[in-house]
Structure formats: structure tokens, C-alpha cells
Protein backbone atom coordinates (compact mmCIF):
# COMPACT_ATOMS: atom_id res chain seq x y z
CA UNK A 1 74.33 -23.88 -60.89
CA UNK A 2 73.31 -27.35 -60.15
CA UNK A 3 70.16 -29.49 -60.85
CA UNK A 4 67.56 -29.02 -57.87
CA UNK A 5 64.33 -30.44 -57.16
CA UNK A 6 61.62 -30.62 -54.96
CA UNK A 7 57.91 -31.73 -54.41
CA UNK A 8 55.46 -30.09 -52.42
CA UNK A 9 52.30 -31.07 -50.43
CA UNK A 10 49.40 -29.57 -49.19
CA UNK A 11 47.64 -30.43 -46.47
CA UNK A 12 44.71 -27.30 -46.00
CA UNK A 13 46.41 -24.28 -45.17
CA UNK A 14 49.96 -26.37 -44.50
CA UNK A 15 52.54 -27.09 -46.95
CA UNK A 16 55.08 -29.46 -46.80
CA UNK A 17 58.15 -28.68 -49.06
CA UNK A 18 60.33 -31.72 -49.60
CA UNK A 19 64.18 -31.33 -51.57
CA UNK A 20 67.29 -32.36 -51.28
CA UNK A 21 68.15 -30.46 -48.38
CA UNK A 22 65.33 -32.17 -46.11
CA UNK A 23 61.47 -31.21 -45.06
CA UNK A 24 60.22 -27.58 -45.19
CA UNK A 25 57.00 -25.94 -43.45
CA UNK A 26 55.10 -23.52 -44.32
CA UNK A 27 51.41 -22.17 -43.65
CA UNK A 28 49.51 -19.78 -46.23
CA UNK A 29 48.26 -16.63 -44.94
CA UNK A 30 46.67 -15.29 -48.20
CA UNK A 31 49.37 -13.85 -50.66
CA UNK A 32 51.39 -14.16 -47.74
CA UNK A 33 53.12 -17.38 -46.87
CA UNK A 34 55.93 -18.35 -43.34
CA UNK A 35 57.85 -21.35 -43.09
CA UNK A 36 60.80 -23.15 -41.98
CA UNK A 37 63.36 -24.41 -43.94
CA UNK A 38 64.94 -27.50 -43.95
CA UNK A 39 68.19 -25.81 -42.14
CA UNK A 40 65.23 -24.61 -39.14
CA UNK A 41 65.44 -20.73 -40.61
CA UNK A 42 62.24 -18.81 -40.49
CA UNK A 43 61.36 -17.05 -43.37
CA UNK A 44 58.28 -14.60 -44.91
CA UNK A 45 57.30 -14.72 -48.01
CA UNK A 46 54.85 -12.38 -50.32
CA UNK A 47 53.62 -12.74 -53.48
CA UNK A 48 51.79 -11.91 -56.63
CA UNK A 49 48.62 -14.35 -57.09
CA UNK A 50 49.51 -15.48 -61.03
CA UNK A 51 52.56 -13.96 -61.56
CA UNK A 52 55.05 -16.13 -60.23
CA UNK A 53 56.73 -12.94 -58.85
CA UNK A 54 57.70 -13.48 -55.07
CA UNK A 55 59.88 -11.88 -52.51
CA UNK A 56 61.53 -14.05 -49.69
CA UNK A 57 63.16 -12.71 -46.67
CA UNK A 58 64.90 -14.47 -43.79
CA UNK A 59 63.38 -13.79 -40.25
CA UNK A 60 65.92 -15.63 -38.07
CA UNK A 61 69.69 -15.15 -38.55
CA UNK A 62 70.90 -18.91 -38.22
């Protein structure tokens, strides 16, 4: 396991994930959350509001 990092940005609803592997999207729908990675896969995401538990699933099969 390497060292990783990465900074993130809102901008309203619209987050913009920056890391080492480029610029992510993503738009929050509530304790739900889609994006695009830096490799252009779509992915869903749901969470737990002040858990830190999450589940992350690919959508597209780049």
C-alpha cells in the first residue's frame, strides 16, 4: 500500500475530487452521491450521514 492523497472541492451540490490520478466529478443526491472518476468510470455511491461507512459500486465497465 502506497501513500495517496487527494483534496476535494465543493461547489453547491458539485464536487470536484482532485488526486494523483487526475480530476473526479461527482454531484450529491442526499446520502446518495454519482461521479466520474479520473479514469471516466461512472460510479454510485451510498452512505451513512456520520459514520464514515460507505458503499461504492462501479456503473460502467471500462
Amino acid at each position: 500500500m502506497g501513500l495517496k492523497w487527494r483534496k476535494s472541492m465543493n461547489i453547491g451540490p458539485v464536487r470536484a475530487n482532485v488526486s494523483q490520478s487526475g480530476v473526479g466529478w461527482s454531484i450529491n443526491l442526499g446520502v446518495c452521491r454519482i461521479g466520474v472518476n479520473p479514469r471516466g468510470r461512472l460510479y454510485f455511491s451510498i452512505g451513512l450521514p456520520g459514520t464514515g461507512l460507505y458503499y461504492t459500486t462501479n456503473i460502467t465497465k471500462n
